[in-house]
C-alpha atoms as a PDB file:
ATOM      1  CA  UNK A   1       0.000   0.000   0.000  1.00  0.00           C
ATOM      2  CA  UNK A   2       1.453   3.722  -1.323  1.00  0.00           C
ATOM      3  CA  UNK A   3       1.946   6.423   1.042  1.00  0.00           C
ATOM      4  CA  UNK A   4      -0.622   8.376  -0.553  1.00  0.00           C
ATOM      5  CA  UNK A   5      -3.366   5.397   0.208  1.00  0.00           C
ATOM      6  CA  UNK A   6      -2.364   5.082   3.970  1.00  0.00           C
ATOM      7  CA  UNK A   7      -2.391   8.867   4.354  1.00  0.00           C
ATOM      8  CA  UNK A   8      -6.400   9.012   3.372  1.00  0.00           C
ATOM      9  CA  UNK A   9      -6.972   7.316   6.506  1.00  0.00           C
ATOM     10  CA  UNK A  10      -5.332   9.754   8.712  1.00  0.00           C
ATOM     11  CA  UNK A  11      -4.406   9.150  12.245  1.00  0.00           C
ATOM     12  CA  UNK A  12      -3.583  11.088  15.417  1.00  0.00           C
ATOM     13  CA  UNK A  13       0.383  11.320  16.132  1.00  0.00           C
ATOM     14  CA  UNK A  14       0.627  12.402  19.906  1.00  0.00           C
ATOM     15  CA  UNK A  15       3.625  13.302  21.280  1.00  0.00           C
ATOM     16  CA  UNK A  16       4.228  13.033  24.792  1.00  0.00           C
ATOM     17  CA  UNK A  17       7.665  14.577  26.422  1.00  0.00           C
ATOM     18  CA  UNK A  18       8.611  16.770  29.158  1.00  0.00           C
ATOM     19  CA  UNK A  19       9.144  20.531  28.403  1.00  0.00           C
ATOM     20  CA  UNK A  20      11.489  20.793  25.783  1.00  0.00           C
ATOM     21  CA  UNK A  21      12.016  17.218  25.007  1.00  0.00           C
ATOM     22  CA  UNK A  22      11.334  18.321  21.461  1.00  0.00           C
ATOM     23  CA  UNK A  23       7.794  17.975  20.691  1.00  0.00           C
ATOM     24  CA  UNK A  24       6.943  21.045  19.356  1.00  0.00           C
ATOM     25  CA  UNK A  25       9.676  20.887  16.722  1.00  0.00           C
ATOM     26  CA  UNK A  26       9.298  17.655  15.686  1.00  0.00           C
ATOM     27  CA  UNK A  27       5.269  18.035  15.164  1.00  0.00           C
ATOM     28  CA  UNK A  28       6.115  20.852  13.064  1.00  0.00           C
ATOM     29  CA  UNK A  29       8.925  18.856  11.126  1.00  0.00           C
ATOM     30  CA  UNK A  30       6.364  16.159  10.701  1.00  0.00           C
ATOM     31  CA  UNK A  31       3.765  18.630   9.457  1.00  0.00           C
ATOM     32  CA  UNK A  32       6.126  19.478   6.686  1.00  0.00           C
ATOM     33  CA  UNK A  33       6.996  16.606   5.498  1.00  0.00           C
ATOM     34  CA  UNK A  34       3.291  15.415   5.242  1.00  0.00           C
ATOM     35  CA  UNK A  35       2.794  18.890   3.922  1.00  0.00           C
ATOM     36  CA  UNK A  36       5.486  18.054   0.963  1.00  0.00           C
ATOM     37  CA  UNK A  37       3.526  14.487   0.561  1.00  0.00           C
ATOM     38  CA  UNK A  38       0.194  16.193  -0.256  1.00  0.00           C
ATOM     39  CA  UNK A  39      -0.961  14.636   3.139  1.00  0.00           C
ATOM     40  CA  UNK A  40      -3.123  17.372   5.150  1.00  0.00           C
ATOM     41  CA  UNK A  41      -2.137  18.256   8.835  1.00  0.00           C
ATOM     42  CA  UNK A  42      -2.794  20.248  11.549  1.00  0.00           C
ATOM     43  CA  UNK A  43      -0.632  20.617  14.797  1.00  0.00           C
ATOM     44  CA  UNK A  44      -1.710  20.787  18.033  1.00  0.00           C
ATOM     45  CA  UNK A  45       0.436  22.468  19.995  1.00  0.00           C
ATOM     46  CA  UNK A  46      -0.233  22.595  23.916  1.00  0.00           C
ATOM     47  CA  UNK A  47       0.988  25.756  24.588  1.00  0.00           C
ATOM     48  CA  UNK A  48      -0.811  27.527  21.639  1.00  0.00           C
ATOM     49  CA  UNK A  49      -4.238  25.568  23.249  1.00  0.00           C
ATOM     50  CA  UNK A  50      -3.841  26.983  26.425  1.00  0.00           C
ATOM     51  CA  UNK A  51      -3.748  30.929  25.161  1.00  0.00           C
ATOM     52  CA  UNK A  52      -7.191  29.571  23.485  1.00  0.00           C
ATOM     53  CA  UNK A  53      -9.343  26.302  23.843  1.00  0.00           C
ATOM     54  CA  UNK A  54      -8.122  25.945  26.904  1.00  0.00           C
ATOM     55  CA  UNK A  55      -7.409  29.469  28.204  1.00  0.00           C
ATOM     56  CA  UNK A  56      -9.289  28.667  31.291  1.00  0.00           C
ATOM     57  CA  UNK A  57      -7.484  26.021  32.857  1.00  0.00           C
ATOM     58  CA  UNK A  58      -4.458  25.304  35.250  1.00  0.00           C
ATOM     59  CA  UNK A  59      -1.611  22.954  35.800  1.00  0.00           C
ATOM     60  CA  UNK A  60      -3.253  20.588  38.728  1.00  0.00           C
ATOM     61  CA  UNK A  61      -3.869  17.154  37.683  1.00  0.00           C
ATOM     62  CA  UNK A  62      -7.829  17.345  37.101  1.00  0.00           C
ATOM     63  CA  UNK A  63      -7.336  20.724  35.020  1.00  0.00           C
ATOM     64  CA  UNK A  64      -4.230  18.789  32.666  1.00  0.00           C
ATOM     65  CA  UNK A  65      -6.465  15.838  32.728  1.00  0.00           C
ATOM     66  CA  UNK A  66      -9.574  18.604  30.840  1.00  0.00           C
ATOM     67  CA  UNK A  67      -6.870  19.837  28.558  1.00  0.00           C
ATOM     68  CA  UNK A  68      -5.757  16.313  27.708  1.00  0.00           C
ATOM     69  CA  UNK A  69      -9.501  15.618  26.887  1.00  0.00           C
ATOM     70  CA  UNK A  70     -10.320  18.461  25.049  1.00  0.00           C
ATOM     71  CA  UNK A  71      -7.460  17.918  23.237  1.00  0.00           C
ATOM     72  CA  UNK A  72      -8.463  14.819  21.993  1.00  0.00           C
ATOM     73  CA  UNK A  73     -11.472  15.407  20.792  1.00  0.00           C
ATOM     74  CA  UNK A  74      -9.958  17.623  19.007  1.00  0.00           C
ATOM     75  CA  UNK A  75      -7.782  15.801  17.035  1.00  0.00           C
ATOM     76  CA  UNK A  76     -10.374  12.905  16.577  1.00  0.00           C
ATOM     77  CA  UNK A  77     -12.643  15.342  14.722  1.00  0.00           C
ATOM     78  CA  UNK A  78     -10.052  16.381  12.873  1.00  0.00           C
ATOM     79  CA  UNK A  79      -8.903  12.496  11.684  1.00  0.00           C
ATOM     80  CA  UNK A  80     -12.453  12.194  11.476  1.00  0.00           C
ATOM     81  CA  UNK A  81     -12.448  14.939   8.013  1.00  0.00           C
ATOM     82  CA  UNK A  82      -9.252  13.016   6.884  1.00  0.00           C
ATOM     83  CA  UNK A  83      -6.524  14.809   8.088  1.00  0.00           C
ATOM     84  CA  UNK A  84      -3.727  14.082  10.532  1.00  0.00           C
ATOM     85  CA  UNK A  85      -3.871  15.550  13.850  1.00  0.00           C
ATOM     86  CA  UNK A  86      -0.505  16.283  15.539  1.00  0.00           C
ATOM     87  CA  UNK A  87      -0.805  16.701  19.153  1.00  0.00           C
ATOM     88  CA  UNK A  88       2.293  18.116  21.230  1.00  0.00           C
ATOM     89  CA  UNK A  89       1.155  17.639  24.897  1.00  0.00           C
ATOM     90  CA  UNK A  90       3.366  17.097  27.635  1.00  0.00           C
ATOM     91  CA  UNK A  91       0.636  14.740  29.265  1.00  0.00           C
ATOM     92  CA  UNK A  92       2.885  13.860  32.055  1.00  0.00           C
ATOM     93  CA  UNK A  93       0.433  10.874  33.498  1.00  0.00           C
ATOM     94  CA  UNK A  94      -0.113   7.815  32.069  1.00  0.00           C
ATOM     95  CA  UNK A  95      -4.147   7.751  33.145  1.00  0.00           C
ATOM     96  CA  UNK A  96      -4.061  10.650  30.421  1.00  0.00           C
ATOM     97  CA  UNK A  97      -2.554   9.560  27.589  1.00  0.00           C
ATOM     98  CA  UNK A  98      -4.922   6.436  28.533  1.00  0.00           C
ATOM     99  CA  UNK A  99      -7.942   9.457  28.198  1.00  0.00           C
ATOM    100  CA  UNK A 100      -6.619  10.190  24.773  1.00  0.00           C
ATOM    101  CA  UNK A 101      -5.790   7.262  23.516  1.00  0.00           C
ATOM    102  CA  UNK A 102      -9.872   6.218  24.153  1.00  0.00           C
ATOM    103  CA  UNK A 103     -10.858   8.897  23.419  1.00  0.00           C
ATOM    104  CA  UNK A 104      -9.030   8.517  19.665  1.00  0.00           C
ATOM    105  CA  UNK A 105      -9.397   5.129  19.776  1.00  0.00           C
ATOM    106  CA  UNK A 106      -6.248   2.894  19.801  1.00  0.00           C
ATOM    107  CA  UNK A 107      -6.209   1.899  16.192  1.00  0.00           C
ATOM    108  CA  UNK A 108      -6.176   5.854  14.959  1.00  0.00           C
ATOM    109  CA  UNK A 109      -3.530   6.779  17.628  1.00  0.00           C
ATOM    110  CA  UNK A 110       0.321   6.310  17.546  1.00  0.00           C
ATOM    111  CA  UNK A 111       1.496   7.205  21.448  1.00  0.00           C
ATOM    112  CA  UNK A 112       5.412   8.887  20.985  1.00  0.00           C
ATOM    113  CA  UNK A 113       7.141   9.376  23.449  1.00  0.00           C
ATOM    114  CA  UNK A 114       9.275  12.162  22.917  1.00  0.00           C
ATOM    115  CA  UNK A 115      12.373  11.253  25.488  1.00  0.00           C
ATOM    116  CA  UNK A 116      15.055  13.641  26.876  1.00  0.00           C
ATOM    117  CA  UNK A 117      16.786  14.269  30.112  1.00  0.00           C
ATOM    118  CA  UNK A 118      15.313  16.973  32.582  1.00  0.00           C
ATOM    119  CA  UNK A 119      19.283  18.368  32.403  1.00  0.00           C
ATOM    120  CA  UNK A 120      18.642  18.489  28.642  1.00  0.00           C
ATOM    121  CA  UNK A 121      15.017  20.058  28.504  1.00  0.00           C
ATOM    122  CA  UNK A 122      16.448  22.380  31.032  1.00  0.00           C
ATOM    123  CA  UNK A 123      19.454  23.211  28.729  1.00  0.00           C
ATOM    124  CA  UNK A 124      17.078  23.782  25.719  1.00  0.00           C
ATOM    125  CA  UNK A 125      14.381  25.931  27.533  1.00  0.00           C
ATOM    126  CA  UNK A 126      14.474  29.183  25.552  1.00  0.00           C
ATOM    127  CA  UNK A 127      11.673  30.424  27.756  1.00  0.00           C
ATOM    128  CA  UNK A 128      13.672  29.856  30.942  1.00  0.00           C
ATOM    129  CA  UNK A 129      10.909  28.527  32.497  1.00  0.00           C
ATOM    130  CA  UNK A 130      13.006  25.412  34.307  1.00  0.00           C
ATOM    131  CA  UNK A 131      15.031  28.119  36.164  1.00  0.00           C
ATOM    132  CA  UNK A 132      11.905  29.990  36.687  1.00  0.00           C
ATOM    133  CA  UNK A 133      10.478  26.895  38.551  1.00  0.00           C
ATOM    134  CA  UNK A 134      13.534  25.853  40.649  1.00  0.00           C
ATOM    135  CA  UNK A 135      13.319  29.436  42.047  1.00  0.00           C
ATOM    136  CA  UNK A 136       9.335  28.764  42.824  1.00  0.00           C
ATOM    137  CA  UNK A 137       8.414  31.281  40.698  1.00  0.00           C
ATOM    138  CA  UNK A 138       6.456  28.572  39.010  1.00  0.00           C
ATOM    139  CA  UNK A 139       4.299  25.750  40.523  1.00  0.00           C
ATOM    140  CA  UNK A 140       3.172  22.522  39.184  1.00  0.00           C
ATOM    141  CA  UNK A 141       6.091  22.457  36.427  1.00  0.00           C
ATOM    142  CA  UNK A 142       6.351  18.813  35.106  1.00  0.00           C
ATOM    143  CA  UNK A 143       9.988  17.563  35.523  1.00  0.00           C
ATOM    144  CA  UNK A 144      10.771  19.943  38.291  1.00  0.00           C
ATOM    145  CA  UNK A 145       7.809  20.436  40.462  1.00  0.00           C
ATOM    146  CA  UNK A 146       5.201  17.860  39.235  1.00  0.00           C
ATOM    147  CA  UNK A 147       6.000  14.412  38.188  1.00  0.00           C
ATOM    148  CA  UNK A 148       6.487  13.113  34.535  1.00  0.00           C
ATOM    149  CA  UNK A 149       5.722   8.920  34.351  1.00  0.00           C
ATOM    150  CA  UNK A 150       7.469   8.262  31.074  1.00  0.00           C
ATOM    151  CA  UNK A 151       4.497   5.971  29.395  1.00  0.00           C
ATOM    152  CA  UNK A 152       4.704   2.212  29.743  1.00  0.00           C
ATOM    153  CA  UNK A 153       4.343   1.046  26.591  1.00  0.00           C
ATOM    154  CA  UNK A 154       4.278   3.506  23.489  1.00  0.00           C
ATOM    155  CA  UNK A 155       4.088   2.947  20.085  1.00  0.00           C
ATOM    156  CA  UNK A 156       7.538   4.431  19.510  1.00  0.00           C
ATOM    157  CA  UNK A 157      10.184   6.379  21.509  1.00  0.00           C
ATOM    158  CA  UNK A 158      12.184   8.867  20.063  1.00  0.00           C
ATOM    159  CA  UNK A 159      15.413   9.817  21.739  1.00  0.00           C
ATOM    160  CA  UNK A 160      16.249  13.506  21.510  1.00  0.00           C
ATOM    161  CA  UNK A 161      19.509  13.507  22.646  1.00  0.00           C
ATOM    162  CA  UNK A 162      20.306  10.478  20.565  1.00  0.00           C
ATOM    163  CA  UNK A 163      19.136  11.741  17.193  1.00  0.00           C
ATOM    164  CA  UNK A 164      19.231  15.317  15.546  1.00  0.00           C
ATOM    165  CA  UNK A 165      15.621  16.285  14.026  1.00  0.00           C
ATOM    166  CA  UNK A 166      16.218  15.322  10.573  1.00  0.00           C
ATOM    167  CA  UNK A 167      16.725  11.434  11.665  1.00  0.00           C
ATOM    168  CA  UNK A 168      14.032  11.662  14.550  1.00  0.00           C
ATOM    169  CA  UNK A 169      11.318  12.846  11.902  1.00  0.00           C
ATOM    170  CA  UNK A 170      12.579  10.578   9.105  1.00  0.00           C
ATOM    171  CA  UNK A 171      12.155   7.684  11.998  1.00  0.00           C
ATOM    172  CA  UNK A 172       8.514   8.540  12.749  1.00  0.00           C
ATOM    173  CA  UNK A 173       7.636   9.268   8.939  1.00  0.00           C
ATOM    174  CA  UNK A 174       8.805   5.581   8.284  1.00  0.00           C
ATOM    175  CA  UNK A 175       7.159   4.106  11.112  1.00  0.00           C
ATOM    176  CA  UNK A 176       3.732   5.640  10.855  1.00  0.00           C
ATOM    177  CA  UNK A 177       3.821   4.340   6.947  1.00  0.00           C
ATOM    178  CA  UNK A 178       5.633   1.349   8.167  1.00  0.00           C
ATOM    179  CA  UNK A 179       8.209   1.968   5.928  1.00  0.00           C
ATOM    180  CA  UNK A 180      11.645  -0.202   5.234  1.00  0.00           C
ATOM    181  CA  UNK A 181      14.410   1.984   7.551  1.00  0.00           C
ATOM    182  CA  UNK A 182      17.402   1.228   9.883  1.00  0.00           C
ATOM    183  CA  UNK A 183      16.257   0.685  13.296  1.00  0.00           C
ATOM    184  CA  UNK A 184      17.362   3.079  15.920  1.00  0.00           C
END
């Protein structure tokens, strides 16, 4: 089966990472090269949801849990039209990315884990916002001041630190169309 015939039944890609584990960047990457394929996608970024959709909610576990759910729906209406939903959500529990996943339904979803080092996010953070939350100036911060549980069995981890962005994205292109590639 082409590409092109896989693509028209679209799936959701979620991306799960601490902050600065590379999400972001690689759902954009992603959204190119579908983009370049003639494949239609939208990203989902968490922190543009959160200055809209989800405006009104907070970093406690019930009010990541809402985002996580709104989220998904979401993305399942958009596979729903037929095109690929790329969520970049730290959703730092696994009883969330369960929420999703049901919420998607497990045959539409591909869980990634999005792995790096809380000295590496740290190192990346443009924002500063790790610094900013070992001071205290910022509460509930996944990796420093709330918890991250990596998730115990996703569809495909992709190592950060490991892999610059060109070989990361070429690794989940070729395993969403179960391509032929070298194994990380």
């Amino acid at each position: 089966m082409s590409e092109i015939s896989k693509a028209s039944r679209a799936k959701v890609i979620w991306l799960t990472g601490l902050p600065g584990s590379g999400k972001s960047t690689i759902a954009l990457a992603l959204q190119n090269r579908l983009s370049e394929k003639g494949i239609p996608a939208v990203v989902l970024d968490g922190d543009d949801l959160r200055q809209g959709l989800n405006s009104n909610l907070g970093y406690t576990d019930e009010d990541r849990l809402e985002n996580v759910r709104r989220a998904a729906h979401v993305a399942d209406l958009l596979r729903r039209q037929g095109i690929w939903a790329i969520a970049a959500l730290i959703t730092p529990r696994e009883p969330m990315r369960q929420l999703a996943t049901r919420i998607i339904g497990t045959e539409h979803c591909v869980l990634v884990h999005v792995k790096a080092s809380v000295e590496t996010c740290s190192k990346r953070d443009p924002k500063g916002l790790y610094q900013k939350a070992k001071k205290g100036f910022i509460s509930n911060f996944t990796g420093v001041s709330a918890p991250f549980d990596p998730p115990a069995a996703p569809d495909l981890t992709l190592d950060t630190e490991m892999y610059d962005l060109t070989q990361t994205v070429d690794h989940l292109y070729s395993y969403i169309f179960g391509l032929q590639t070298d194994p990380f």
